[in-house]
Protein backbone atom coordinates (compact mmCIF):
# COMPACT_ATOMS: atom_id res chain seq x y z
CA UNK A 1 -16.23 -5.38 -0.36
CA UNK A 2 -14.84 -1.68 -1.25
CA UNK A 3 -14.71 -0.41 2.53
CA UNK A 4 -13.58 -2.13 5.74
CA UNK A 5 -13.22 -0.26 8.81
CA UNK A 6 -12.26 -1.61 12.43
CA UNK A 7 -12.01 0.60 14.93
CA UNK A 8 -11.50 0.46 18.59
CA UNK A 9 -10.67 -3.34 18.71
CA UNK A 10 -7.49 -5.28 19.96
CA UNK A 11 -6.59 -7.32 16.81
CA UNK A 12 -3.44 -9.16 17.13
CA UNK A 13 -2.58 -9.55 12.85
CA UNK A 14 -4.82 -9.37 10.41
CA UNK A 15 -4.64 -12.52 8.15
CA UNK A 16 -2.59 -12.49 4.93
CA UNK A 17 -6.11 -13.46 3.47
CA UNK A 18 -7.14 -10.04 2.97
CA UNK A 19 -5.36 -9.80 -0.28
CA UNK A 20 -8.72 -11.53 -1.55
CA UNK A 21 -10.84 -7.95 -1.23
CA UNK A 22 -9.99 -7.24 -4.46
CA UNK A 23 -12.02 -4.57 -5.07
CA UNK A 24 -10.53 -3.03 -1.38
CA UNK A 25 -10.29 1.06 -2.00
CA UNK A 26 -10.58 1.94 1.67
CA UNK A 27 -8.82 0.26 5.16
CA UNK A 28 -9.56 1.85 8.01
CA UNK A 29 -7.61 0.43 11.01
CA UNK A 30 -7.48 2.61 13.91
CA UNK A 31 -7.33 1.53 17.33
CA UNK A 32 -6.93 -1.77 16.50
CA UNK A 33 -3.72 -2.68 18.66
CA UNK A 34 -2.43 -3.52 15.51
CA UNK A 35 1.95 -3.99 15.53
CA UNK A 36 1.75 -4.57 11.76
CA UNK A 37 0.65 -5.65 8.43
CA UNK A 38 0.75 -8.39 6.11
CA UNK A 39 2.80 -7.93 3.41
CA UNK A 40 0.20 -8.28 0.61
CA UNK A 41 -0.87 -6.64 -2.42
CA UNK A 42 -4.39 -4.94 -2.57
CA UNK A 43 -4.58 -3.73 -6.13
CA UNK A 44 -7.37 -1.25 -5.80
CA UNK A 45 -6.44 0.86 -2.40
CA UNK A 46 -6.46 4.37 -2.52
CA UNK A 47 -6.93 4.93 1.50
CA UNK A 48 -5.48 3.45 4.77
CA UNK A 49 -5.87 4.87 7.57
CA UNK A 50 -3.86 2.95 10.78
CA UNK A 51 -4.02 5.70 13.81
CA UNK A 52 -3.99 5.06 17.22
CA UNK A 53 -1.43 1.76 16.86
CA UNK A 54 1.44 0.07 17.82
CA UNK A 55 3.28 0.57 14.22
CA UNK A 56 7.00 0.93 14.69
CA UNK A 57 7.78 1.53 10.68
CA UNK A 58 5.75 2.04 7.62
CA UNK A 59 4.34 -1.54 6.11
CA UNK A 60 5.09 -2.34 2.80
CA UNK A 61 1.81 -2.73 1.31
CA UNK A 62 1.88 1.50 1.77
CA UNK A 63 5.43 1.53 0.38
CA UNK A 64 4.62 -0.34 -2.74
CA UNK A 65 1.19 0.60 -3.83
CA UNK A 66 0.52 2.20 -6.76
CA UNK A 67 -3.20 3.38 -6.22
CA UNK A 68 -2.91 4.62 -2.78
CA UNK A 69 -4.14 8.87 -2.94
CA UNK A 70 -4.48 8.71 1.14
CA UNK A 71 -2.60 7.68 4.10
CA UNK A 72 -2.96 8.35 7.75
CA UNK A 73 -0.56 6.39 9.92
CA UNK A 74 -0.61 9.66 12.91
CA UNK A 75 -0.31 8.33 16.73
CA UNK A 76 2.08 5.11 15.95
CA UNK A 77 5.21 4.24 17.19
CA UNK A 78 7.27 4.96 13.51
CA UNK A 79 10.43 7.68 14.50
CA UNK A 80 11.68 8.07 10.83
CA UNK A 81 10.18 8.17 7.18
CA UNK A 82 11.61 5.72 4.97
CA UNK A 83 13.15 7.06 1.27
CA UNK A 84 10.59 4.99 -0.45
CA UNK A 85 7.98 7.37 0.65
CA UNK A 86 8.65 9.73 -2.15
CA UNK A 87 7.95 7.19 -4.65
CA UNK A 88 4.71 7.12 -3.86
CA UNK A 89 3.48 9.74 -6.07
CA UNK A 90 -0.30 9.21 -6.42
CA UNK A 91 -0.32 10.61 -2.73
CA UNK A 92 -2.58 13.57 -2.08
């Protein structure tokens, strides 16, 4: 699996098991009711998009990844940009 989108559904987590999509280069997670997200490790992503949540600060597996070119986290909760941000230098 390479793409996952859920839209317009009221997850309450999504399951740590999702670190087994290995070959995961785009999440798509937008109106999902979603507060958060696993702290995992998806070695391929290169886009998440989480709009339209309940996300009150940026989740690690964004702050950490070294693949990721794309990242759309408008309409959340999160009031301040975290320094790690600027690490993230594959970013487009």
């Amino acid at each position: 699996l390479e793409y996952c989108v859920i839209k317009s559904c009221k997850l309450k987590s999504i399951p740590n098991d999702i670190s087994a999509l290995e070959n995961l280069v785009s999440l798509v997670l937008e109106d999902a009711g979603l507060s958060d997200l696993p702290n995992v490790q998806l070695k391929k992503i290169q886009r998440i998009s989480l709009r339209k949540n309940q996300i009150v600060q940026i989740p690690t597996l964004i702050l950490t990844s070294q693949t990721i070119t794309h990242v759309d986290i408008s309409y959340n909760l999160i009031t301040e940009l975290p320094d790690q941000l600027s690490t993230l230098s594959n970013l487009i």
